[in-house]
N, C-alpha and C. Protein backbone atom coordinates (compact mmCIF):
# COMPACT_ATOMS: atom_id res chain seq x y z
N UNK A 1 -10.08 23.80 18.45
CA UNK A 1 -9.69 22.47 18.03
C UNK A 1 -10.04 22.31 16.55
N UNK A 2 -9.31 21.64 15.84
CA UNK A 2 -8.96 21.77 14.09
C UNK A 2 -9.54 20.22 14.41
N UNK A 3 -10.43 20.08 12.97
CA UNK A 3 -10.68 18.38 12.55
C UNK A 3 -9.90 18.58 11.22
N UNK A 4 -9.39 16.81 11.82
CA UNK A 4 -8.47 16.67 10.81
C UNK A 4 -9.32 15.86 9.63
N UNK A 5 -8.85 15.62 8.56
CA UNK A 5 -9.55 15.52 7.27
C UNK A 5 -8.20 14.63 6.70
N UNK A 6 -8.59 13.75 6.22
CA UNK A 6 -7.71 12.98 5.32
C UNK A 6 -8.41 12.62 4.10
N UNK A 7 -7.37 12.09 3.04
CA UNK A 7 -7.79 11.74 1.64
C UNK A 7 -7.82 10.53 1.52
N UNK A 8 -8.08 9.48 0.63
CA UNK A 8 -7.37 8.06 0.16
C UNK A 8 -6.94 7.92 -0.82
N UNK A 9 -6.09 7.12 -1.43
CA UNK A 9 -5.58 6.56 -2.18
C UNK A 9 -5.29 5.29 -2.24
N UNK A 10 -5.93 4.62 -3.70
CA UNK A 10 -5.31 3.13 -3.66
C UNK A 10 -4.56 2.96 -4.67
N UNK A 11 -3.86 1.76 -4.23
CA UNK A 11 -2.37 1.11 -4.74
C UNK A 11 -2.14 -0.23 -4.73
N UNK A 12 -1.77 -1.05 -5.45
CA UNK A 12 -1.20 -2.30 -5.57
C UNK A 12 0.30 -2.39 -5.38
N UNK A 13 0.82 -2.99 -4.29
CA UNK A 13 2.36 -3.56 -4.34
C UNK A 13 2.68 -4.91 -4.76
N UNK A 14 3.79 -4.97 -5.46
CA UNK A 14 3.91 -6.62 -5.44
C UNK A 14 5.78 -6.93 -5.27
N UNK A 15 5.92 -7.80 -4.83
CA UNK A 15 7.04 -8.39 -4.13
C UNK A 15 7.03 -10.09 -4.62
N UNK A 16 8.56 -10.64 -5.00
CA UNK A 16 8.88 -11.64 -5.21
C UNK A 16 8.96 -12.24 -3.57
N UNK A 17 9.31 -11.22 -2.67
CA UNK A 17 9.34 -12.07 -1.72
C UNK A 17 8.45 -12.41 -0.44
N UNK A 18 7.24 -11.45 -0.31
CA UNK A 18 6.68 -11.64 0.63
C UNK A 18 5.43 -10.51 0.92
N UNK A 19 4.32 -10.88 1.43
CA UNK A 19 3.30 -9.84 1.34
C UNK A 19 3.94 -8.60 1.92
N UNK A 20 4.80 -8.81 3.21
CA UNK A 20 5.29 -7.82 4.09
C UNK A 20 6.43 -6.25 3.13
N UNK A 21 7.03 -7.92 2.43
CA UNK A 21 8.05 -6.38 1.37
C UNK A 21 7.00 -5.58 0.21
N UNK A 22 5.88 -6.44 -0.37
CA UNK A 22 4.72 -5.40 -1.12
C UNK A 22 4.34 -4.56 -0.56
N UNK A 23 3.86 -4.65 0.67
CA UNK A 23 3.12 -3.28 2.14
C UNK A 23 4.22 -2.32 1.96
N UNK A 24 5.73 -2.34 2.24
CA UNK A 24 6.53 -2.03 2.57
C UNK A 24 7.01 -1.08 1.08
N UNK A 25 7.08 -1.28 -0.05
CA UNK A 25 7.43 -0.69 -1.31
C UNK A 25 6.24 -0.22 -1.91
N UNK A 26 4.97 -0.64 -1.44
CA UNK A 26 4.02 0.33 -2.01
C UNK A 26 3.83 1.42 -0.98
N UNK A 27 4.47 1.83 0.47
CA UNK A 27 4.21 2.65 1.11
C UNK A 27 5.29 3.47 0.87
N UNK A 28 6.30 3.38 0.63
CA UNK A 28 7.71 3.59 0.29
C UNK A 28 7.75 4.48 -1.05
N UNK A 29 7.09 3.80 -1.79
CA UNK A 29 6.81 4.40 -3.47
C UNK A 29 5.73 5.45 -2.74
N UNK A 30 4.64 5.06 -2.76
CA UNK A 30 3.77 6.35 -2.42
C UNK A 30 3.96 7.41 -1.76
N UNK A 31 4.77 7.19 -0.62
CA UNK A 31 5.45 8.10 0.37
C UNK A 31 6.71 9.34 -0.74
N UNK A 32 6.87 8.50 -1.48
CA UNK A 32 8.11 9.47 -2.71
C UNK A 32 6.83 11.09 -3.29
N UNK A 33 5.56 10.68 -3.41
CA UNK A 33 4.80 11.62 -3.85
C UNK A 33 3.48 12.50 -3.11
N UNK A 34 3.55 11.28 -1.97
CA UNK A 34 2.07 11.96 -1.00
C UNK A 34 2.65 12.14 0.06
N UNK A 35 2.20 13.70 0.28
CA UNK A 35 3.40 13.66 2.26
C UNK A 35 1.54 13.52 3.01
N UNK A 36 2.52 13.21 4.26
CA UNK A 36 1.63 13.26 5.38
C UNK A 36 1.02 12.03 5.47
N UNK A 37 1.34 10.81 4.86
CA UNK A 37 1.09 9.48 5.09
C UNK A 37 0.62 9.41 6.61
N UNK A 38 -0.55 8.75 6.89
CA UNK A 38 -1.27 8.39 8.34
C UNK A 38 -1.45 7.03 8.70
N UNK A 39 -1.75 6.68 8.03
CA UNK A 39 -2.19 4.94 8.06
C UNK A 39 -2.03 4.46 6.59
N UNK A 40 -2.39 2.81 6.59
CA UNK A 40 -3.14 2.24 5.25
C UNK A 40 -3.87 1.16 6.16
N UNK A 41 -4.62 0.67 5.25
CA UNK A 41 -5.28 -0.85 5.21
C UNK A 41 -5.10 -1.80 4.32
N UNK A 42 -4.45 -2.90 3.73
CA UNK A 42 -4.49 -3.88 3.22
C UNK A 42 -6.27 -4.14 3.42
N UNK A 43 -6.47 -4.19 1.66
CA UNK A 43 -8.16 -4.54 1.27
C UNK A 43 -8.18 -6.34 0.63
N UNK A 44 -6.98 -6.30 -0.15
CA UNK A 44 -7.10 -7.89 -0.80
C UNK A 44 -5.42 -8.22 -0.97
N UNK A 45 -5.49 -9.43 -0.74
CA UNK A 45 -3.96 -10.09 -1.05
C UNK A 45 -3.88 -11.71 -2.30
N UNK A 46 -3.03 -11.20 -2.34
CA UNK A 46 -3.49 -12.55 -3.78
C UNK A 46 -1.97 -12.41 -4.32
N UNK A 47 -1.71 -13.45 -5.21
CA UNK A 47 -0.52 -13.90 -5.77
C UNK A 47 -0.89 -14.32 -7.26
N UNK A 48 0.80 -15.13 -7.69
CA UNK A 48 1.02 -15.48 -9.02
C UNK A 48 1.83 -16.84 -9.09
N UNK A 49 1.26 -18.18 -9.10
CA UNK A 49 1.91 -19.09 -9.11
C UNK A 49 2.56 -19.50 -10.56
N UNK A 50 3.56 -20.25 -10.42
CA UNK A 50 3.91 -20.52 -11.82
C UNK A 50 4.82 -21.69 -11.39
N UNK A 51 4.65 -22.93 -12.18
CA UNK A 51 5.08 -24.09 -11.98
C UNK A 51 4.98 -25.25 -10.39
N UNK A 52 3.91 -24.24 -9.81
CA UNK A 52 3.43 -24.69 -8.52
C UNK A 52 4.13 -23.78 -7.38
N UNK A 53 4.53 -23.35 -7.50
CA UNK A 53 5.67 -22.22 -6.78
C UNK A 53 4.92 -21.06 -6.61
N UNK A 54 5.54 -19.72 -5.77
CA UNK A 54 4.54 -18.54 -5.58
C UNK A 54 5.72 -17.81 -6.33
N UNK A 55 5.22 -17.46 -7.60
CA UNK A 55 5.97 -16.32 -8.17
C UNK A 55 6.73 -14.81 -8.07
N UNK A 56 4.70 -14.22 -7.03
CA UNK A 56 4.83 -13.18 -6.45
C UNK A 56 3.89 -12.71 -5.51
N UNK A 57 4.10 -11.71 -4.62
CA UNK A 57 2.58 -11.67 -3.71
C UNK A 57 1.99 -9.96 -4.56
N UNK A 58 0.92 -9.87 -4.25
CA UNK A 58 0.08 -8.51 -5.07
C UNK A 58 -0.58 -8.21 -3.49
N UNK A 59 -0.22 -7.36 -3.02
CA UNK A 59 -1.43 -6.49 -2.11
C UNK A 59 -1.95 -5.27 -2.58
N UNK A 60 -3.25 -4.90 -2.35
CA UNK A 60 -3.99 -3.62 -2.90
C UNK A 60 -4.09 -3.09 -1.47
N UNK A 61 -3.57 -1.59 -1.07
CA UNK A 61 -3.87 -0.77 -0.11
C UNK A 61 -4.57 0.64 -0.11
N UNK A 62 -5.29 0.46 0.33
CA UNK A 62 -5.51 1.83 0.89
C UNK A 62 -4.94 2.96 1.80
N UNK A 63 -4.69 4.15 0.93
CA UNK A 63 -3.65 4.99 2.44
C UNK A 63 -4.15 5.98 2.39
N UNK A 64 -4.84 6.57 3.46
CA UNK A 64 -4.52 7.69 4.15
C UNK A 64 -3.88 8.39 4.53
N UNK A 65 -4.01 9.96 3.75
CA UNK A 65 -2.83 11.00 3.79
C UNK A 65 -3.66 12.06 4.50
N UNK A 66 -2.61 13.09 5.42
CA UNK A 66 -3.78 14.39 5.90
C UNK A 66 -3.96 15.25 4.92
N UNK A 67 -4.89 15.99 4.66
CA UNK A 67 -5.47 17.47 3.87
C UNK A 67 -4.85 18.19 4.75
N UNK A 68 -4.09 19.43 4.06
CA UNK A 68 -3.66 20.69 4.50
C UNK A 68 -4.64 21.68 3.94
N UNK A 69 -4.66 22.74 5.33
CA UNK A 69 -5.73 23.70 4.17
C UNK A 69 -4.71 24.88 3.13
């Protein structure tokens, strides 16, 4: 039996429209350069108001990719 070993990496997404499309394009973008994506975690979520309105949403993730030997 092999233990598996993963790395992390963090990342900020941001989306005009919704925390869900930031998760979604920062896994998307990262996925273009790290194979073997396993999970993430959303660590902080926060935005950008402007004129009282939500401009944009910002999530910072953490992802977990596997190590190959």
């Amino acid at each position: 039996m092999s233990d598996n070993i993963y790395k992390i990496t963090e990342v900020v997404g941001t989306s005009e429209t919704g925390i869900e499309d930031a998760i979604r394009g920062a896994i998307e973008r990262t996925a273009r350069t790290v194979n073997d994506i396993g999970w993430f975690e959303v660590t902080d979520t926060r935005g950008h108001v402007v004129d009282g309105k939500i401009a944009h949403f910002q999530v910072t993730l953490r992802i977990g990719f596997h190590v190959h030997d």
